[in-house]
N, C-alpha and C. Protein backbone atom coordinates (compact mmCIF):
# COMPACT_ATOMS: atom_id res chain seq x y z
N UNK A 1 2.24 15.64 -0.67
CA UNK A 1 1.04 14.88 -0.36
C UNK A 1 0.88 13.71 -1.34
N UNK A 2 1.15 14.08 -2.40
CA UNK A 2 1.36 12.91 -3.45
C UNK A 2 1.90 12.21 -3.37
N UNK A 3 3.13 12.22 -2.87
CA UNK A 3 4.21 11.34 -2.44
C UNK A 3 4.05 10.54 -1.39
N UNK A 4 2.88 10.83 -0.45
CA UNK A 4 2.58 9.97 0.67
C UNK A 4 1.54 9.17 0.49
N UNK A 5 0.49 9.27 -0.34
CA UNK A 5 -0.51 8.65 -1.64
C UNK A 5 0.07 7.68 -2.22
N UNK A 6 1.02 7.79 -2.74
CA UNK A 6 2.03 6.75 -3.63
C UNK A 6 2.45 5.93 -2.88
N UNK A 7 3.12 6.14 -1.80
CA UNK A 7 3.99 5.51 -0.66
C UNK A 7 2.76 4.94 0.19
N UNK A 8 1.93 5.00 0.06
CA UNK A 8 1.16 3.98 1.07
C UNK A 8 0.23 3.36 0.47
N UNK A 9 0.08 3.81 -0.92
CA UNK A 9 -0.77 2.99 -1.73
C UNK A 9 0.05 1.27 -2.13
N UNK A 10 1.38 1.91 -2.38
CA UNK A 10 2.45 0.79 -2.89
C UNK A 10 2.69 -0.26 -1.43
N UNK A 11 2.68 0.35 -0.31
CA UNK A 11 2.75 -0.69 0.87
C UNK A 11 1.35 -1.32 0.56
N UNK A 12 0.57 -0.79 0.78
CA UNK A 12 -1.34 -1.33 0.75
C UNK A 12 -1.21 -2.94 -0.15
N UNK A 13 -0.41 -2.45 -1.50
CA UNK A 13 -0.22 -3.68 -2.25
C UNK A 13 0.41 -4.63 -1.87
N UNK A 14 1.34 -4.33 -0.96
CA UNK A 14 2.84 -5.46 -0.53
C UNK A 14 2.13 -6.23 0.75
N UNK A 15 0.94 -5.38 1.77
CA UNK A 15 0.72 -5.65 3.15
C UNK A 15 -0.55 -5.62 3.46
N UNK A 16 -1.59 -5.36 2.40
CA UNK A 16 -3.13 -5.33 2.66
C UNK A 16 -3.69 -6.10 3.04
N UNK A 17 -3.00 -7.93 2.99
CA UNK A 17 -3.45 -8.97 3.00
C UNK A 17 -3.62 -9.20 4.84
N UNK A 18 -2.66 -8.14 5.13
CA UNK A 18 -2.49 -8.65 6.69
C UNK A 18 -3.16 -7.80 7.27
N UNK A 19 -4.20 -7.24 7.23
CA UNK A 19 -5.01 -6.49 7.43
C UNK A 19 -6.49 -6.92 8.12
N UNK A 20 -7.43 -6.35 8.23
CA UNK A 20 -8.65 -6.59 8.91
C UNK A 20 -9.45 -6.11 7.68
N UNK A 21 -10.67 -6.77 7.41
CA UNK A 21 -11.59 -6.33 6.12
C UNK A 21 -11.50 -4.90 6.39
N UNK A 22 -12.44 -4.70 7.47
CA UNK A 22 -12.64 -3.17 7.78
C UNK A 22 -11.17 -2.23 7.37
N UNK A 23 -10.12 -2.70 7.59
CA UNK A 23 -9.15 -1.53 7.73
C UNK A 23 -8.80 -1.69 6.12
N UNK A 24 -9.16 -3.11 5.12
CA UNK A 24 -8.55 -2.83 3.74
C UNK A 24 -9.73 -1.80 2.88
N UNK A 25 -11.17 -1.94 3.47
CA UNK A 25 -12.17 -1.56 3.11
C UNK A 25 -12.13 -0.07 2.79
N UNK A 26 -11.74 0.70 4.50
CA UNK A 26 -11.92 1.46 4.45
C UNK A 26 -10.59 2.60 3.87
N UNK A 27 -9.37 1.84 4.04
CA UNK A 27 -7.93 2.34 3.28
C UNK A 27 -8.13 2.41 2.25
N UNK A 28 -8.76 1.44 1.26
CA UNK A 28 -8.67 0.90 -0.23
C UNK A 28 -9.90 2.75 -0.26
N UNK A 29 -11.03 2.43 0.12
CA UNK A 29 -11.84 3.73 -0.19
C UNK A 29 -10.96 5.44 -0.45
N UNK A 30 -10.32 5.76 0.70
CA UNK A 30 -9.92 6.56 0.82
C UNK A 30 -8.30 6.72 -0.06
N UNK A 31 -7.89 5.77 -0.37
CA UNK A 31 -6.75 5.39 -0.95
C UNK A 31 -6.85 5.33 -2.62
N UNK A 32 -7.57 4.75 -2.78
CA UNK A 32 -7.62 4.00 -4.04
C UNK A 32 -9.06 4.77 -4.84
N UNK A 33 -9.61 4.68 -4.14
CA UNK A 33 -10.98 5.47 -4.60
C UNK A 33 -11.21 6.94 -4.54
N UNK A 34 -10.55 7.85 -3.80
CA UNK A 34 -10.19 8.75 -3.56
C UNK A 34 -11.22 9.30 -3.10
N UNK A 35 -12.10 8.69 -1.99
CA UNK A 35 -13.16 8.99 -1.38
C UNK A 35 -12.85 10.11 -0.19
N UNK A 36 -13.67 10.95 0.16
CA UNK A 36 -13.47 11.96 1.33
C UNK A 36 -13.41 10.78 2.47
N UNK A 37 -13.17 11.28 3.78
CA UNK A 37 -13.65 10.68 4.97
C UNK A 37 -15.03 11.08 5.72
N UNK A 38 -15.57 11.98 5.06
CA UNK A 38 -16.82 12.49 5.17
C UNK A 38 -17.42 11.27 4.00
N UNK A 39 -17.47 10.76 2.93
CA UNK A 39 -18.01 10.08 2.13
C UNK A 39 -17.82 8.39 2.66
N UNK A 40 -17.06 8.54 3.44
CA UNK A 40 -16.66 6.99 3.73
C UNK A 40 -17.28 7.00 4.46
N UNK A 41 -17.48 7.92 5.84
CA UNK A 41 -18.10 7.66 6.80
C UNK A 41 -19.53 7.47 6.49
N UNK A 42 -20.13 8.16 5.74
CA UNK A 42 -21.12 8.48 5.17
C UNK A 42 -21.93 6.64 4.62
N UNK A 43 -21.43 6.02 4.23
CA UNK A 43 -21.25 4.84 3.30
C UNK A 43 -21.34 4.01 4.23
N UNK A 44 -20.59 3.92 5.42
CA UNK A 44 -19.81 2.72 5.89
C UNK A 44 -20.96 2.88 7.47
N UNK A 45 -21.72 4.27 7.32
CA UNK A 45 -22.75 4.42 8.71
C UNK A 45 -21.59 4.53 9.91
N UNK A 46 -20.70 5.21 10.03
CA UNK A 46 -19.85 5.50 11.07
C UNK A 46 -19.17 7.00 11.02
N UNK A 47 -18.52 7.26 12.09
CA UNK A 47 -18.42 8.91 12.16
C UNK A 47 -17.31 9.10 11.28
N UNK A 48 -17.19 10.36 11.06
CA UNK A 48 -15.53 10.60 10.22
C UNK A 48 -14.51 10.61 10.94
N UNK A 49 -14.80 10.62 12.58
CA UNK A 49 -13.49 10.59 13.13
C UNK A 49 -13.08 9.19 13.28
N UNK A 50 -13.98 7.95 13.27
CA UNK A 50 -13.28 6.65 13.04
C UNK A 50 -13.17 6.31 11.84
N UNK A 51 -13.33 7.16 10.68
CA UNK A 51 -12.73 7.15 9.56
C UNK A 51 -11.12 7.46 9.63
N UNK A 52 -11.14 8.70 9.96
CA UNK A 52 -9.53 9.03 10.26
C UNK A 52 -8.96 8.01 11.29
N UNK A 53 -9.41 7.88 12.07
CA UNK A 53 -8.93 6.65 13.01
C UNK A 53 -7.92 5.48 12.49
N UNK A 54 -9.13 5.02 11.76
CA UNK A 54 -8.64 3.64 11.00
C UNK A 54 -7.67 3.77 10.40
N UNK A 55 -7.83 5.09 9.25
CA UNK A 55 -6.52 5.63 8.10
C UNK A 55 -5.14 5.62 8.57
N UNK A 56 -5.27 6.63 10.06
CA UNK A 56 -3.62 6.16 10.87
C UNK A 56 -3.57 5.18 11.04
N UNK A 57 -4.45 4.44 11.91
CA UNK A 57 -3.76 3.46 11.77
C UNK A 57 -3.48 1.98 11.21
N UNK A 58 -4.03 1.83 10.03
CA UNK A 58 -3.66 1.48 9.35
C UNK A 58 -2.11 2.03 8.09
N UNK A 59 -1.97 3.04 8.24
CA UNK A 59 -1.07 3.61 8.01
C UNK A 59 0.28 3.56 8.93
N UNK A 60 0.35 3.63 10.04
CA UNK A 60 1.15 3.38 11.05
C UNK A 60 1.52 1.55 10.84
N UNK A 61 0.55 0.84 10.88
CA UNK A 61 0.55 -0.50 10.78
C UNK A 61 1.21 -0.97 9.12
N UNK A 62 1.07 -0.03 8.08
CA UNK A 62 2.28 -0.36 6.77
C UNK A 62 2.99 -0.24 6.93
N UNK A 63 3.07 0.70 7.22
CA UNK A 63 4.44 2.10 8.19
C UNK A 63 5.63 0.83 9.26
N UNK A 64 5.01 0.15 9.93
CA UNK A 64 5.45 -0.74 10.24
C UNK A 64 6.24 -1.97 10.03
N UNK A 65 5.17 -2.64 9.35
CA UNK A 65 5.17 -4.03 8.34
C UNK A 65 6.27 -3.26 7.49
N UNK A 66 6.44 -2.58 6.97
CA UNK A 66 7.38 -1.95 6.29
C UNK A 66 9.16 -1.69 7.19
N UNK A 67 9.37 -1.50 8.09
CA UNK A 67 9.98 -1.27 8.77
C UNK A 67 11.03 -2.50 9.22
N UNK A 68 9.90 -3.23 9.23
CA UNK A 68 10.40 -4.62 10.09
C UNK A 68 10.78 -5.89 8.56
N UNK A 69 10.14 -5.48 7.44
CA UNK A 69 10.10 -6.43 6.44
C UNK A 69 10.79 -6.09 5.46
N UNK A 70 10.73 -4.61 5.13
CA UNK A 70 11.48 -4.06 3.69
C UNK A 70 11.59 -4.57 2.28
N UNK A 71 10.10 -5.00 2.27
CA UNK A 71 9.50 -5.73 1.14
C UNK A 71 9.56 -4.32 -0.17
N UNK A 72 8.74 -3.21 0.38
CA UNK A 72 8.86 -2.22 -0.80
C UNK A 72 10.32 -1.77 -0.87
N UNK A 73 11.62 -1.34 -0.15
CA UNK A 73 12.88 -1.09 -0.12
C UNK A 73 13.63 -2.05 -1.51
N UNK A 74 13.59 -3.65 -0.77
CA UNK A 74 13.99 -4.62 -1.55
C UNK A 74 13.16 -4.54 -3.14
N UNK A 75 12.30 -4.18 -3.17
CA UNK A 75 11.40 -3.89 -4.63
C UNK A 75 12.14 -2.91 -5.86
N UNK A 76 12.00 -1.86 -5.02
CA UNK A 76 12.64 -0.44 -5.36
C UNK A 76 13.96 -0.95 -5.75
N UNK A 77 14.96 -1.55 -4.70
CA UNK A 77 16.38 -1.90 -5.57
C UNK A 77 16.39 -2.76 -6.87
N UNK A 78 15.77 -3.82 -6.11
CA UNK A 78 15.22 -4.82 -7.83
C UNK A 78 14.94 -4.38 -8.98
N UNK A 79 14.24 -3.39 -8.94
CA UNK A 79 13.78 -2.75 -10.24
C UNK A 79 15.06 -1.80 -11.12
N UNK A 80 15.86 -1.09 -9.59
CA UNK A 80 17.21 -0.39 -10.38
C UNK A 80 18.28 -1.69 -11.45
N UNK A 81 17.79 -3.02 -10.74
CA UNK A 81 18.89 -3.77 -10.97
C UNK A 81 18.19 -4.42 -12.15
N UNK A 82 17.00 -4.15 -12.19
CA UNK A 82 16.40 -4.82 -13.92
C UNK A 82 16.91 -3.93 -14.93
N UNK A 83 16.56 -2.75 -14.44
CA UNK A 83 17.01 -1.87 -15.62
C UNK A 83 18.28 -1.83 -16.10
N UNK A 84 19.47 -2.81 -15.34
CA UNK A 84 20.84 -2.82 -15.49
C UNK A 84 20.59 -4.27 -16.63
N UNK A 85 20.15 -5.24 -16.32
CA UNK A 85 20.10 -6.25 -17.24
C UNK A 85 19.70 -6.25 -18.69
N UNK A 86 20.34 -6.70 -19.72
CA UNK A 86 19.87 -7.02 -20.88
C UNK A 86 19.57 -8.00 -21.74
N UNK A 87 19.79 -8.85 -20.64
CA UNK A 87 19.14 -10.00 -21.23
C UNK A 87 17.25 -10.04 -20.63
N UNK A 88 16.66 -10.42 -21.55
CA UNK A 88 15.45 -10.54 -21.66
C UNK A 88 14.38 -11.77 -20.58
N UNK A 89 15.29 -12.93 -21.14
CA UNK A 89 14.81 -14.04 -20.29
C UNK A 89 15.28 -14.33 -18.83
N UNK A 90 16.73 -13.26 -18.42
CA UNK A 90 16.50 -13.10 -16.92
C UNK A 90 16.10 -12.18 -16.66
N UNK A 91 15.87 -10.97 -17.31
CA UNK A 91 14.99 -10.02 -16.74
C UNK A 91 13.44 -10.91 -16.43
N UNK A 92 12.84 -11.09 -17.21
CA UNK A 92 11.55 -12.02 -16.94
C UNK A 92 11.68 -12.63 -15.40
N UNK A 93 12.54 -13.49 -15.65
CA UNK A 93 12.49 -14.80 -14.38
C UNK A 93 12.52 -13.94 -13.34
N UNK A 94 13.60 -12.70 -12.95
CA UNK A 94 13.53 -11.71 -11.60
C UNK A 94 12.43 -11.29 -11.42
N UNK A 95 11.30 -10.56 -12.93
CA UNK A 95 10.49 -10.06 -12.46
C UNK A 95 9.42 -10.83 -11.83
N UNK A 96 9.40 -12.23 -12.26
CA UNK A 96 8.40 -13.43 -11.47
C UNK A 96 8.54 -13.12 -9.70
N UNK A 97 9.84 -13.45 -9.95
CA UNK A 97 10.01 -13.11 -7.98
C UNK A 97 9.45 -11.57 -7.85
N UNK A 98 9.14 -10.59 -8.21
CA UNK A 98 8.37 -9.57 -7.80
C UNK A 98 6.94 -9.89 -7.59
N UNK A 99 6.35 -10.86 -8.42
CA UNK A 99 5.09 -11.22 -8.22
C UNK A 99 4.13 -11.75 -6.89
């Protein structure tokens, strides 16, 4: 379960932008804030089942963007390949392009 927390928190960062307020609002809550869906719903004046609603799919929709882009994949290798470098000032400059 942790592992799917991690893994969609780290897309959220790469793909949140392409999102709808409502769906970063209510992801970021449940995601990041570690709010129930009973507490979101609660907050946001809507039921918990379009709480869960949103969560898939917005989840399905990283899940996606992910699929088709391989922005976190390409990340993940980058980082194996920093840790191979020892020089300092190109480690830096690669990590800019992560930014």
């Amino acid at each position: 379960m942790m592992e799917k927390f991690v893994y969609y928190a780290r897309l959220f960062d790469l793909y949140g932008g392409l999102l709808s307020d409502n769906e970063r609002i209510t992801f970021s809550s449940y995601y990041e804030e570690n709010l129930s869906m009973q507490e979101i719903a609660d907050n946001r004046k809507i039921s918990k089942s379009a709480v869960g609603a949103t969560i898939k799919n917005v989840e399905l929709k990283l899940s996606t963007f992910e699929s088709t882009l391989h922005l976190e994949s390409k990340s993940q290798k980058l980082d194996k390949i920093l840790l191979k470098i020892p020089d300092k000032s190109i480690k830096r400059e690669l990590e800019k392009l992560k930014e």
